[in-house]
N, C-alpha and C. Protein backbone atom coordinates (compact mmCIF):
# COMPACT_ATOMS: atom_id res chain seq x y z
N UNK A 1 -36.21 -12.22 150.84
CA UNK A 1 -35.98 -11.61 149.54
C UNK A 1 -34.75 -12.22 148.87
N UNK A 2 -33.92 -12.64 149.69
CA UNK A 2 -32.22 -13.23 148.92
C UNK A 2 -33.36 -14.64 148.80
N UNK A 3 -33.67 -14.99 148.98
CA UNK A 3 -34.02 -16.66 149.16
C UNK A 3 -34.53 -16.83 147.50
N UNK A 4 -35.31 -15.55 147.48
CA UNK A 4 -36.18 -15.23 146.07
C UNK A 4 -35.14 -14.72 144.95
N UNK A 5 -34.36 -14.19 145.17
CA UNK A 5 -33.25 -13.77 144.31
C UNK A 5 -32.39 -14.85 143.81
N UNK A 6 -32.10 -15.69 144.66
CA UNK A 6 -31.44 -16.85 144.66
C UNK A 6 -32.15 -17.72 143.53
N UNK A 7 -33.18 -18.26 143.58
CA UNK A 7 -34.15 -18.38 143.20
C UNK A 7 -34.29 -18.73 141.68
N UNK A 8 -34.65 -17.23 141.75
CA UNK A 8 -34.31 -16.48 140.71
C UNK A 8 -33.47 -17.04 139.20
N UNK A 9 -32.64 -16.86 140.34
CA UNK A 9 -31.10 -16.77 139.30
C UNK A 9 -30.41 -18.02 138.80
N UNK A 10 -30.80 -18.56 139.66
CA UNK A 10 -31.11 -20.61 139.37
C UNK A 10 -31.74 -20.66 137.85
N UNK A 11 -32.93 -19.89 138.23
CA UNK A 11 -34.35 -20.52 136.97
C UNK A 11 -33.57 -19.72 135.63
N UNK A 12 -33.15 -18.51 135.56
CA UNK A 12 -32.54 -17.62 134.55
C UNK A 12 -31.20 -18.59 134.48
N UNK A 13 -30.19 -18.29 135.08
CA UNK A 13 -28.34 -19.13 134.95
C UNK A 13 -28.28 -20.10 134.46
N UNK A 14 -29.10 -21.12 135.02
CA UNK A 14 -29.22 -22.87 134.57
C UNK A 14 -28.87 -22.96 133.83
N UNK A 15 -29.79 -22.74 132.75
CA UNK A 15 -30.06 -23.25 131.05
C UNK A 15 -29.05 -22.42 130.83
N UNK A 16 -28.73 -21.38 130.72
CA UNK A 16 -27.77 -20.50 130.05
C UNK A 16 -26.34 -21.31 130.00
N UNK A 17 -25.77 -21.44 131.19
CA UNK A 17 -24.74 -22.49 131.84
C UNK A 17 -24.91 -23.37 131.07
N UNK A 18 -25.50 -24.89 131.15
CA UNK A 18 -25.22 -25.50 130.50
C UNK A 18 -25.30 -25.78 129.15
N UNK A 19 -25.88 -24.59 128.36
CA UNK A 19 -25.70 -24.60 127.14
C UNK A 19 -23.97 -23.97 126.75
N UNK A 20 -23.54 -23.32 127.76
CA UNK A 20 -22.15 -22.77 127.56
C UNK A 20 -21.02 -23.74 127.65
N UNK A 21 -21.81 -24.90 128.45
CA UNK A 21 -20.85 -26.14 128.86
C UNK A 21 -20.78 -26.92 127.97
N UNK A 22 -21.86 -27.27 127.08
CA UNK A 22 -22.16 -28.31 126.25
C UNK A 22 -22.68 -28.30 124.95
N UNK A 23 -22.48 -27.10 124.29
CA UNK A 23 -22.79 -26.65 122.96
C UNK A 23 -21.30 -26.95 122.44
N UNK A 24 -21.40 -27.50 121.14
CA UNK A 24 -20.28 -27.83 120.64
C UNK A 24 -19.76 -26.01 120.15
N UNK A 25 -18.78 -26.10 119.57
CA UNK A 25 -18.31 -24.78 119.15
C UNK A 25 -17.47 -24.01 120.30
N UNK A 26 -18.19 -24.11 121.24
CA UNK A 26 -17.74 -22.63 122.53
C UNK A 26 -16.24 -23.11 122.73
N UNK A 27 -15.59 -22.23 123.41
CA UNK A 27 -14.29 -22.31 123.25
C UNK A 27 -14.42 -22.33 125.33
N UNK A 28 -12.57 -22.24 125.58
CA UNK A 28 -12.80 -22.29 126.96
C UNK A 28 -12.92 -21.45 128.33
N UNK A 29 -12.90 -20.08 127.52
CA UNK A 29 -13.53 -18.96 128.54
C UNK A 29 -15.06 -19.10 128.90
N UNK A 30 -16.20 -19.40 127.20
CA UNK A 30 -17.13 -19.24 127.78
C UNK A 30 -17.50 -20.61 128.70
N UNK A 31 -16.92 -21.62 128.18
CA UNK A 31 -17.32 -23.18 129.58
C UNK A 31 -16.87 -22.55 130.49
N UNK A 32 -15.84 -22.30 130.61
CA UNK A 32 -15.28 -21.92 132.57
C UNK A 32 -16.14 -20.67 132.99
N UNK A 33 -16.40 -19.73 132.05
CA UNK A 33 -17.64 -18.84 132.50
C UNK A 33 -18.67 -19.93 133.10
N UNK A 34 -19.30 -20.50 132.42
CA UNK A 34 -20.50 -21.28 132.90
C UNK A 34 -20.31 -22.17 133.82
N UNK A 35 -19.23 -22.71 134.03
CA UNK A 35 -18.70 -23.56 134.97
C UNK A 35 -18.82 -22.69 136.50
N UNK A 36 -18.16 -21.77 136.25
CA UNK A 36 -18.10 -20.73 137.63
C UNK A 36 -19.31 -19.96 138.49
N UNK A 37 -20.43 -20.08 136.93
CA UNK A 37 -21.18 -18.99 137.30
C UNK A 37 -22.01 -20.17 138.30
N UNK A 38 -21.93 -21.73 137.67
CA UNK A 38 -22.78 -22.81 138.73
C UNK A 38 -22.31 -23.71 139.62
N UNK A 39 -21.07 -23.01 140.12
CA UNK A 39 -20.43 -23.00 141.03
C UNK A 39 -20.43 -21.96 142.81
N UNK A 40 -20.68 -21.06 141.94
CA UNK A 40 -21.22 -19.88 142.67
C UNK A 40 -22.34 -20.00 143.45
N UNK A 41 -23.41 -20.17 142.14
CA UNK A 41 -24.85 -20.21 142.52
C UNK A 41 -25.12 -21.43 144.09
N UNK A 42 -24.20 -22.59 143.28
CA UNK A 42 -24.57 -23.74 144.62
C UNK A 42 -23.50 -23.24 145.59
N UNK A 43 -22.45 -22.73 145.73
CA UNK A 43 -22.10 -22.04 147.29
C UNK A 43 -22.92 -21.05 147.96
N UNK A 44 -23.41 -19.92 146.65
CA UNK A 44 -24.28 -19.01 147.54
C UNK A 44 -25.65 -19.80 148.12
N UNK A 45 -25.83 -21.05 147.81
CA UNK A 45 -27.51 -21.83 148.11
C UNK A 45 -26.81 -22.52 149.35
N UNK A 46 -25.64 -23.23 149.26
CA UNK A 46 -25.10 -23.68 150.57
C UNK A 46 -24.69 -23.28 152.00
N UNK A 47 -24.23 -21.93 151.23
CA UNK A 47 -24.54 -20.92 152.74
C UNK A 47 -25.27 -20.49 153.19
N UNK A 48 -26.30 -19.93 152.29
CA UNK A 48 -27.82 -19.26 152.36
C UNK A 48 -28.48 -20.72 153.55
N UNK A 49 -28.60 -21.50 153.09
CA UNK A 49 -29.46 -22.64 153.63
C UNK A 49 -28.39 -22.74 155.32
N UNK A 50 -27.35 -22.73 155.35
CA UNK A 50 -26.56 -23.00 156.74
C UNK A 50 -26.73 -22.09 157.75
N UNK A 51 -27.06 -20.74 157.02
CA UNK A 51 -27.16 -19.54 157.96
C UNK A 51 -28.43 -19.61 157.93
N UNK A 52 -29.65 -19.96 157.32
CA UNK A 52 -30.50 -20.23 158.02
C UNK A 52 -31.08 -21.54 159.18
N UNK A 53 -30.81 -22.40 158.66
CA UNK A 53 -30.55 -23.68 159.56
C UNK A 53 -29.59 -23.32 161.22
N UNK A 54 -28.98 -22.51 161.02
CA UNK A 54 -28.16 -22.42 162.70
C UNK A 54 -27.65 -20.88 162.66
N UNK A 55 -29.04 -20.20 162.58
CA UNK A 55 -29.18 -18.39 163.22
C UNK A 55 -29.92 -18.68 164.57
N UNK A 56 -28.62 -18.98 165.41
CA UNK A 56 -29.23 -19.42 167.18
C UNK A 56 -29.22 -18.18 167.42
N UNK A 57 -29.19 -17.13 167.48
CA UNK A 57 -30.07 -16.14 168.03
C UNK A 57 -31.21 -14.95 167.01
N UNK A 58 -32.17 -14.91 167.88
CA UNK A 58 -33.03 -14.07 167.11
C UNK A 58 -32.70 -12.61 166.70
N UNK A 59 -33.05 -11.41 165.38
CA UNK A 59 -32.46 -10.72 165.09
C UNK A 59 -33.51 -9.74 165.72
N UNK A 60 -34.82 -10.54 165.53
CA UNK A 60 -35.96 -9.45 165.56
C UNK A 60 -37.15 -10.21 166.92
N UNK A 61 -37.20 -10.21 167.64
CA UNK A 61 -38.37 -10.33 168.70
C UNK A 61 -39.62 -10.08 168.71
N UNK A 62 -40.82 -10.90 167.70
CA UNK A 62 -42.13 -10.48 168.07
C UNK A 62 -42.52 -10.96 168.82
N UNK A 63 -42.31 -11.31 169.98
CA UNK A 63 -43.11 -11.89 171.15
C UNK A 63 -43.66 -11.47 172.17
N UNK A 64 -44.61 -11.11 172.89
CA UNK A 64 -44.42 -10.09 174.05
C UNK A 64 -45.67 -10.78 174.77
N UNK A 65 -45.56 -10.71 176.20
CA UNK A 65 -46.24 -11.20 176.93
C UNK A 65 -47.56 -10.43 177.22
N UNK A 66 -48.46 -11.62 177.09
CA UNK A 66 -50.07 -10.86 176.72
C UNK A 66 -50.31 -10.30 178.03
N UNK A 67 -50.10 -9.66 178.72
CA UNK A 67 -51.05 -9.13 180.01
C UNK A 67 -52.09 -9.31 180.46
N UNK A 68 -52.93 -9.82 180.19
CA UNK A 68 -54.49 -10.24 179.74
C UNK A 68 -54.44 -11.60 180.13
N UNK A 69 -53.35 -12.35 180.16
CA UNK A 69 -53.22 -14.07 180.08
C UNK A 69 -53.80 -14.26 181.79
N UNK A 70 -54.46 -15.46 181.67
CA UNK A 70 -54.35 -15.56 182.94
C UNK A 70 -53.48 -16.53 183.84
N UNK A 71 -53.37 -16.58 184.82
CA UNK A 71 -52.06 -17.52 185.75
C UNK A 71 -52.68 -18.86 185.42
N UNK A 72 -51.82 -19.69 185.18
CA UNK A 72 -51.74 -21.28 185.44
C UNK A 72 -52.50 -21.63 186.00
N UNK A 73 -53.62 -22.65 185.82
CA UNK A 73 -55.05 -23.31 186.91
C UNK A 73 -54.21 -23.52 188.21
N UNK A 74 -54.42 -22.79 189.45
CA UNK A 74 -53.84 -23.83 190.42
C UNK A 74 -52.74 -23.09 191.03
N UNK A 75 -51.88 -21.91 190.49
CA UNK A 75 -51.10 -21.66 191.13
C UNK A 75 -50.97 -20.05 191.20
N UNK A 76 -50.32 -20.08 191.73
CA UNK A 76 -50.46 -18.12 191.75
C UNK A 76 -49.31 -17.59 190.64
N UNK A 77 -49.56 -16.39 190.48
CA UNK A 77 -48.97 -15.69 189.34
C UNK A 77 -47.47 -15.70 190.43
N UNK A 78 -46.46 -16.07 188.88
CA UNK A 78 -45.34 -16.34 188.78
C UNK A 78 -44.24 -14.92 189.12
N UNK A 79 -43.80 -14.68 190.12
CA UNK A 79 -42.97 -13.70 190.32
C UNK A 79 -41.61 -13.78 189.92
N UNK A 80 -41.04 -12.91 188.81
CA UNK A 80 -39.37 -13.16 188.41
C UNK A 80 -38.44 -13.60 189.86
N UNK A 81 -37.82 -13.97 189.59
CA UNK A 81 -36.57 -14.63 190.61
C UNK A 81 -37.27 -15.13 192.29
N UNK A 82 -38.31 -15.32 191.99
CA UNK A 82 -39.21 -16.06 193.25
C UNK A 82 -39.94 -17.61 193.16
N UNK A 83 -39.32 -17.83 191.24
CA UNK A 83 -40.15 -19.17 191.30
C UNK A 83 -38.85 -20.13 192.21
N UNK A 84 -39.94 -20.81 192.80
CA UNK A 84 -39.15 -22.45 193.30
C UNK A 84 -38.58 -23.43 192.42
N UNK A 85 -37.62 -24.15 192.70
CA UNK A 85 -37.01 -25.36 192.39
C UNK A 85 -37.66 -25.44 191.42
N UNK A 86 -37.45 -26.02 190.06
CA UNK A 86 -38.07 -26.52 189.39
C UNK A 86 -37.23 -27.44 188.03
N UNK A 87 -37.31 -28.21 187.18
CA UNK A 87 -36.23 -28.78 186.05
C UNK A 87 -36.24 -27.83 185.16
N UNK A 88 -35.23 -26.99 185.21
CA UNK A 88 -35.13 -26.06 183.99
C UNK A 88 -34.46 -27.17 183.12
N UNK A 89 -35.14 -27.00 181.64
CA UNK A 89 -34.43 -27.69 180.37
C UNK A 89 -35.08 -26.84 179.23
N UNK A 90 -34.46 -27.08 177.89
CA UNK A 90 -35.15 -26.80 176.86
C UNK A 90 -36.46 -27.71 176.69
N UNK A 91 -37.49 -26.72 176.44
CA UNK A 91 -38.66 -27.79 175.99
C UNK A 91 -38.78 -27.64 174.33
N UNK A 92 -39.35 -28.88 174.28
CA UNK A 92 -39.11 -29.44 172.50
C UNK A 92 -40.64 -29.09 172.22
N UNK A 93 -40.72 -28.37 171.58
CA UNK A 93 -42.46 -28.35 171.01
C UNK A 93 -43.09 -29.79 170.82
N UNK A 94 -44.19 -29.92 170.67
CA UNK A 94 -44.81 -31.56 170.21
C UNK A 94 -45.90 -30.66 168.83
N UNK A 95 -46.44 -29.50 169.20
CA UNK A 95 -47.38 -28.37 168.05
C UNK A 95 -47.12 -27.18 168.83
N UNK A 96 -47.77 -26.25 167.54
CA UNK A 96 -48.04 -24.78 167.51
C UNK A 96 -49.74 -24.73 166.77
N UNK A 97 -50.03 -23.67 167.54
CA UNK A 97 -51.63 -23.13 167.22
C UNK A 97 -51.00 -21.70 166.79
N UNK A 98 -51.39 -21.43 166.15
CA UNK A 98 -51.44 -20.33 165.52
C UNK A 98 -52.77 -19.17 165.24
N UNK A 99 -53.30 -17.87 165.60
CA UNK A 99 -54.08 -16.88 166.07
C UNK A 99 -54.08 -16.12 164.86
N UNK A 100 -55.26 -15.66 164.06
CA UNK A 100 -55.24 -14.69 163.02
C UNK A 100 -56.24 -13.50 163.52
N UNK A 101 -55.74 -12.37 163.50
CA UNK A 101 -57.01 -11.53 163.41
C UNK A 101 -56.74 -11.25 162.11
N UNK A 102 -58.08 -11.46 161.13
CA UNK A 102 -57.77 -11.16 160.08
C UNK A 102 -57.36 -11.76 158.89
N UNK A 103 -56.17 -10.82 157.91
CA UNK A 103 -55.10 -11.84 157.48
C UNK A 103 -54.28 -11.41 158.25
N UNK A 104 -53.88 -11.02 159.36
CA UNK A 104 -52.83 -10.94 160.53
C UNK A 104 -52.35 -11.96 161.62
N UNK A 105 -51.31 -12.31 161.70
CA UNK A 105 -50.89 -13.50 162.49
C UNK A 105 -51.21 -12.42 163.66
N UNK A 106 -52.16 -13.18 164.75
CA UNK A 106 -52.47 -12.25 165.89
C UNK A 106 -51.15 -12.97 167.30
N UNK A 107 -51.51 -14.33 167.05
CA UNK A 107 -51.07 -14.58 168.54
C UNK A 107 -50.59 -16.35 168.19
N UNK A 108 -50.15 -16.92 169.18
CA UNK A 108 -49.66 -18.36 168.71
C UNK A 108 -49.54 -19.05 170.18
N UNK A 109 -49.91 -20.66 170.39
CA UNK A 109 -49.99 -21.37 171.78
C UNK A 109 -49.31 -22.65 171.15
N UNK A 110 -47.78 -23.12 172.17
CA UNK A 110 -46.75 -23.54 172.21
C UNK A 110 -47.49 -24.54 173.06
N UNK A 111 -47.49 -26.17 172.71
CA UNK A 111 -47.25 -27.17 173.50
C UNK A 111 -46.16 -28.03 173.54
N UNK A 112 -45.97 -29.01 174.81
CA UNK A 112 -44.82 -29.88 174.55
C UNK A 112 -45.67 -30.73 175.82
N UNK A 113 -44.55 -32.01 176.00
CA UNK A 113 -45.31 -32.95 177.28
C UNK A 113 -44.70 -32.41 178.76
N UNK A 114 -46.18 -32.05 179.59
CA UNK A 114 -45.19 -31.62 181.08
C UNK A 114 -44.30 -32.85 181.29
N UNK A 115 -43.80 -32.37 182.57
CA UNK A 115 -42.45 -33.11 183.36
C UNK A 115 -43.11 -33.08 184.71
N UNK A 116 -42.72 -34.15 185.42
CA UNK A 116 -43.05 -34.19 187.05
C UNK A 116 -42.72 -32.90 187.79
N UNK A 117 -41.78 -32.12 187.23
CA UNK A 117 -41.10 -30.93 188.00
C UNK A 117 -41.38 -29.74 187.09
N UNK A 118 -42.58 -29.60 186.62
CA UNK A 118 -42.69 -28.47 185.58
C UNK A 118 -42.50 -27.25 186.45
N UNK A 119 -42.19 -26.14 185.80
CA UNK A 119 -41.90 -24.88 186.02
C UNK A 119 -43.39 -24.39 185.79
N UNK A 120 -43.05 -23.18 186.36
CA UNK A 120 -44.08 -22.13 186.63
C UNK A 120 -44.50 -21.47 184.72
N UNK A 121 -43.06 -20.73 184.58
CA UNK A 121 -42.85 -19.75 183.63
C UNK A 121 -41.99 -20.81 182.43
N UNK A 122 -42.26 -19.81 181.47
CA UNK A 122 -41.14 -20.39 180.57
C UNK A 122 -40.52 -18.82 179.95
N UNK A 123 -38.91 -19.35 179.27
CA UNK A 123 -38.51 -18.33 178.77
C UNK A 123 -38.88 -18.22 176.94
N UNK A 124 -38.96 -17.28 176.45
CA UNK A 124 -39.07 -17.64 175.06
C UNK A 124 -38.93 -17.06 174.28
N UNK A 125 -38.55 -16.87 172.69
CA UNK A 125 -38.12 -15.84 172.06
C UNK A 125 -38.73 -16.00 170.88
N UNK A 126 -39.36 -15.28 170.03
CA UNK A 126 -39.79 -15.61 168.33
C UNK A 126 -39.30 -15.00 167.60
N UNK A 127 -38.86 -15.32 166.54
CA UNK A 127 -38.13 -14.25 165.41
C UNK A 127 -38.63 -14.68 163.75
N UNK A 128 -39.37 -13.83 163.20
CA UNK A 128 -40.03 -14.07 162.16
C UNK A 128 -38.77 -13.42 161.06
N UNK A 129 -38.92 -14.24 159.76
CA UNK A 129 -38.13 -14.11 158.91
C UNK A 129 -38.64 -14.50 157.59
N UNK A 130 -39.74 -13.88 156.95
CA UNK A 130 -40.67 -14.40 155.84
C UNK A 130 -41.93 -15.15 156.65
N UNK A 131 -42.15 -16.50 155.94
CA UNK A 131 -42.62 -16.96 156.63
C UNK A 131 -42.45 -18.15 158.01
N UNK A 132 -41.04 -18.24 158.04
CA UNK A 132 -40.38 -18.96 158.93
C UNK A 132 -40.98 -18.02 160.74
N UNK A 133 -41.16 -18.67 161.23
CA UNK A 133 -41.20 -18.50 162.67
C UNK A 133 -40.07 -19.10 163.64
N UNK A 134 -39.20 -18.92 163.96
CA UNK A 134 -38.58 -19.59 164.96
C UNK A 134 -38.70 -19.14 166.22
N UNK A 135 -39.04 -20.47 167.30
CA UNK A 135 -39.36 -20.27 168.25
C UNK A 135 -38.66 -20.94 169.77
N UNK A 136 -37.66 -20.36 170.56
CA UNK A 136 -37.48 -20.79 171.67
C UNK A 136 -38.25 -20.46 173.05
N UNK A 137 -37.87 -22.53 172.94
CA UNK A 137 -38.54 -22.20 174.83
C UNK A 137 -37.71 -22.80 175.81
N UNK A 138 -37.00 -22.43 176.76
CA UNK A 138 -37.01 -22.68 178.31
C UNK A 138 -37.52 -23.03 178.94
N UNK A 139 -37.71 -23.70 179.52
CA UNK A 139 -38.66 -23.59 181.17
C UNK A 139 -38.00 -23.16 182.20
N UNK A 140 -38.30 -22.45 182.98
CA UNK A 140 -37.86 -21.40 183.87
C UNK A 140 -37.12 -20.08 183.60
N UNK A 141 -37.14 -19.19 184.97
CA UNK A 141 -36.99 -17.89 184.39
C UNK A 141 -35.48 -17.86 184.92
N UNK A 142 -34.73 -18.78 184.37
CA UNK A 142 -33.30 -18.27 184.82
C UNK A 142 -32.48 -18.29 182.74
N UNK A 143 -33.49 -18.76 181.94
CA UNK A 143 -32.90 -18.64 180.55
C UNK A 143 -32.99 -17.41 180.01
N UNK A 144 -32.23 -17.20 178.93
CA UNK A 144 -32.54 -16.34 177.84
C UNK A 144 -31.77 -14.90 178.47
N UNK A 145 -30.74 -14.76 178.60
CA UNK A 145 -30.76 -13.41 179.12
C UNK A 145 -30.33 -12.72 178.40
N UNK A 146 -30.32 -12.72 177.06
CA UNK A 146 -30.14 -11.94 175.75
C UNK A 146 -31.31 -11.19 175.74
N UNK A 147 -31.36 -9.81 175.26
CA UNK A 147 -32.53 -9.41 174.46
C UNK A 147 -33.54 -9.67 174.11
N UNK A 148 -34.81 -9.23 173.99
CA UNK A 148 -35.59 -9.84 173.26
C UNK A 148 -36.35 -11.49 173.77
N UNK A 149 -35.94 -11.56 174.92
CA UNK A 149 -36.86 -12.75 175.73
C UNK A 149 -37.63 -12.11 176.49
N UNK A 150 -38.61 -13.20 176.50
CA UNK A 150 -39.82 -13.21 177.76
C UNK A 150 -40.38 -13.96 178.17
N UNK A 151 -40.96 -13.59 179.85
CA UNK A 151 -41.73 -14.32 180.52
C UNK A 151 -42.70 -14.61 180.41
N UNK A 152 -42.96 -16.08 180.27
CA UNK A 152 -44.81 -16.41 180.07
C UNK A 152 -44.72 -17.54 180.75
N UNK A 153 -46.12 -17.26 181.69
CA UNK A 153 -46.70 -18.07 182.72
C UNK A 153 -47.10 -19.68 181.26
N UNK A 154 -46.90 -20.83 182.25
CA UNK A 154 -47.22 -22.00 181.35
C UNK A 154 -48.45 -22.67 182.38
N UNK A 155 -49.28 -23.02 181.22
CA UNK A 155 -50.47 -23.73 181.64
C UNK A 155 -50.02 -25.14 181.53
N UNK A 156 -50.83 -26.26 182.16
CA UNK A 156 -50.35 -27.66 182.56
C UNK A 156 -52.10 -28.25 182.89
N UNK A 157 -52.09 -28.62 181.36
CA UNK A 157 -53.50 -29.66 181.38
C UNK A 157 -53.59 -30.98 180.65
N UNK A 158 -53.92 -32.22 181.66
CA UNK A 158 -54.21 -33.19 181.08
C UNK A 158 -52.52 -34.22 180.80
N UNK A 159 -51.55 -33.55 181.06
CA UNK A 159 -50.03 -34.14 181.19
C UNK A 159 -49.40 -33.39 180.27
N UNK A 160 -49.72 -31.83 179.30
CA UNK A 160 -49.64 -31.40 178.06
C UNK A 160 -49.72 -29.52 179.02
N UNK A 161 -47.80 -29.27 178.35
CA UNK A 161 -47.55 -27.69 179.27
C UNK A 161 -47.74 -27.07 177.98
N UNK A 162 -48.53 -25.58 178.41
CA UNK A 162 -48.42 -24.93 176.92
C UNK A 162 -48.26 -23.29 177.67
N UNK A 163 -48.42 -22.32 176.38
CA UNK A 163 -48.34 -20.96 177.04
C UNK A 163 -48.58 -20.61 175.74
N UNK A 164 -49.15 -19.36 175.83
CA UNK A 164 -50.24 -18.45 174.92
C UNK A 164 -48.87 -17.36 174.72
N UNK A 165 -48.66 -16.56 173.49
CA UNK A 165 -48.43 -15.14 173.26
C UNK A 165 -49.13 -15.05 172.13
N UNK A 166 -49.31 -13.05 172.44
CA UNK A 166 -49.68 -12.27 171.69
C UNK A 166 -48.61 -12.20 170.84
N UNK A 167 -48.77 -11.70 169.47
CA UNK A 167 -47.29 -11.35 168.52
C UNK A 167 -47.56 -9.34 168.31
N UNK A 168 -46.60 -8.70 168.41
CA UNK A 168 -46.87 -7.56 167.83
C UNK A 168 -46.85 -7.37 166.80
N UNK A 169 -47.14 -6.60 166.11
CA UNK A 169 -47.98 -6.09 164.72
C UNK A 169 -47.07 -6.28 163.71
N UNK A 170 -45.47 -6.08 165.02
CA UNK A 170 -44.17 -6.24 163.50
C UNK A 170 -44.33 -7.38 162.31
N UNK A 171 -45.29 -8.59 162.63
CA UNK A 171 -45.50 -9.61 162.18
C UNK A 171 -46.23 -9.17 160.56
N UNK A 172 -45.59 -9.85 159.65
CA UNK A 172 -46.22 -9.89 158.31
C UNK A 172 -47.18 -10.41 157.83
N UNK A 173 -47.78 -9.96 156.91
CA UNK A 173 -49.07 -11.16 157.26
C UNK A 173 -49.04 -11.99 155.74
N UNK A 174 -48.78 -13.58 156.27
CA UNK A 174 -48.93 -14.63 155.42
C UNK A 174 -49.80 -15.39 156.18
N UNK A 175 -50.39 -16.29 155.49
CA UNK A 175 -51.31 -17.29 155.53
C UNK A 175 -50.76 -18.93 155.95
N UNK A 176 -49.90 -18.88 155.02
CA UNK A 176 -49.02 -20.15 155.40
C UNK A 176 -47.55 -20.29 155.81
N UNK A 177 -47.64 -20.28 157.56
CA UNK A 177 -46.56 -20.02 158.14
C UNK A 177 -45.72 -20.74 158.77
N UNK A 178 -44.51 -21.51 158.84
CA UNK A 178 -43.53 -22.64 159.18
C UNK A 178 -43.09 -22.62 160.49
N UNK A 179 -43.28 -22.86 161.05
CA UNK A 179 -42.72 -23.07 162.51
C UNK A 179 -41.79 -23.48 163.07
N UNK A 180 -40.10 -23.48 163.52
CA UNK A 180 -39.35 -24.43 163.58
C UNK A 180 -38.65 -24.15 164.79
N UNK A 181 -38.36 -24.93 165.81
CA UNK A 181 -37.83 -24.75 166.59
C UNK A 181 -36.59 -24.26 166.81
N UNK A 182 -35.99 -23.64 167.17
CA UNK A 182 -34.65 -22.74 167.28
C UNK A 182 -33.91 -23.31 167.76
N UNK A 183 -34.45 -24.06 168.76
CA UNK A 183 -32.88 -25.36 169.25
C UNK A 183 -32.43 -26.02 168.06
N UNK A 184 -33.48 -26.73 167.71
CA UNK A 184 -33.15 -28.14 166.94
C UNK A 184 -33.28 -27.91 165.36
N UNK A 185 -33.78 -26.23 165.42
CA UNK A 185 -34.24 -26.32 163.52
C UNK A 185 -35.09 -27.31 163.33
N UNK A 186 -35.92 -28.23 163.75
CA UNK A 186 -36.78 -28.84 163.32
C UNK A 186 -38.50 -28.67 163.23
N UNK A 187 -39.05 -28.73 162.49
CA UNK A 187 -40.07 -28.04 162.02
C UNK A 187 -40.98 -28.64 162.93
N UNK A 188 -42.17 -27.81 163.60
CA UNK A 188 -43.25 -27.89 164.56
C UNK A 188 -44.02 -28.18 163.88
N UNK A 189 -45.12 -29.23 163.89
CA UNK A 189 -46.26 -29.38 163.41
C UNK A 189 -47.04 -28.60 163.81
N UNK A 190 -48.13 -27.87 162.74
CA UNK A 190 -48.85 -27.09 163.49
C UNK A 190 -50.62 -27.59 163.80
N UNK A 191 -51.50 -27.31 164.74
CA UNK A 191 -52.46 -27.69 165.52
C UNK A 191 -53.85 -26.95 164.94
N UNK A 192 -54.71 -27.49 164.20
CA UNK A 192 -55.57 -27.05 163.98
C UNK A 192 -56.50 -26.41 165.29
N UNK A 193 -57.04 -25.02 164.64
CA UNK A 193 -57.83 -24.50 165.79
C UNK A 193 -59.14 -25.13 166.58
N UNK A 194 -59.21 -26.06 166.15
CA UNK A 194 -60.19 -27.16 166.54
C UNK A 194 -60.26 -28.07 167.32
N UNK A 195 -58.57 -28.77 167.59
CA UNK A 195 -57.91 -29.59 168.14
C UNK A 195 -57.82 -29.37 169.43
C-alpha cells in the first residue's frame, strides 16, 4: 500500500514541482517548496526500495509443512536432530512452481542443483508482502532458528533437489506473483506447470 502511495504522489507532485521550479514569476519560497517536496519524494523511494531489498527476516510466515508430502525416493522420513552429516549451505533457487487452487496461491515447489552431500531436510521460511514472495532455504535442520521456519523433507531427482509446501490461506490472492530469494534479493524465475 506505501509502494502505491508513493506512487501516487510521484504522478500528482511531479508536474506540480517543476512547474514551481521553472515558471518564470515564482519567487523563492515557492521553488524551495518544490525543490523540497522532490527531494523528499526521492528519499522516501530510496528507503522504501532499501528496506525492501534487505528485510532479512520474515515478518509474516506462510509456509507450513504439508503433512501429506511424501519422504524423499529412497530414504526414510527425516527425524529433527537425527539427520546425518550432511553440507549444510544456503541453497540458491535455479525456479519456483507455483500451485493455485483457484484464484488462490495454494502451494509452491523450490528447485536448485543437488550437491554430492545433499541433506535430507531443508530449512525454509516464506514471507509474502503484496505480490513479492520471499523465500529462504537451508539445507539441513540445524538453520533458521528464528520463528516462523520449517522442516521440509527435499526430494533429489535426476541431479535437481526440490521440496513441495503448502501456503496457508494467509496468502492473498494475485495472479502474478515475484519470487525472490531472501539471501540474495534476487528474483527466481518461475517454472511453468508443465515443465
Amino acid at each position: 500500500m506505501f509502494a502505491f502511495s508513493l506512487g501516487l504522489c510521484w504522478l500528482v507532485l511531479t508536474p506540480v514541482c517543476v512547474w514551481l521550479l521553472f515558471r518564470r514569476g515564482h519567487r523563492g519560497p515557492l521553488r524551495a517548496a518544490g525543490a523540497v517536496t522532490l527531494v523528499t519524494l526521492q528519499a522516501a523511494t530510496i528507503a522504501f526500495g532499501f528496506a525492501q531489498r534487505h528485510g532479512a527476516v520474515p515478518a509474516q510466515t506462510v509456509a507450513v509443512r504439508d503433512p501429506g508430502a511424501p519422504a524423499p525416493e529412497g530414504r526414510a522420513p527425516a527425524v529433527p536432530g537425527r539427520e546425518p552429516a550432511c553440507d549444510q549451505r544456503v541453497a540458491t533457487p535455479d525456479a519456483v512452481r507455483l500451485s493455485f487452487r483457484g484464484r488462490a496461491l495454494h502451494g509452491l515447489t523450490v528447485y536448485w542443483p543437488a550437491t554430492a552431500g545433499q541433506c535430507d531436510t531443508a530449512t525454509v521460511a516464506v514471507h509474502q508482502a503484496g505480490r513479492r514472495l520471499r523465500i529462504w532455504v537451508q539445507e539441513g535442520a540445524e538453520g533458521g532458528r528464528q520463528e516462523g521456519t520449517h522442516h521440509v523433507p527435499i526430494r533429489v531427482e535426476g541431479g535437481v533437489a526440490s521440496f513441495s509446501l503448502r501456503l496457508s490461506p494467509v496468502t492473498r490472492q494475485h495472479r502474478r506473483y515475484v519470487a525472490i530469494d531472501g539471501h540474495t534479493g534476487d528474483r527466481i524465475p518461475l517454472r511453468s506447470p508443465m515443465s
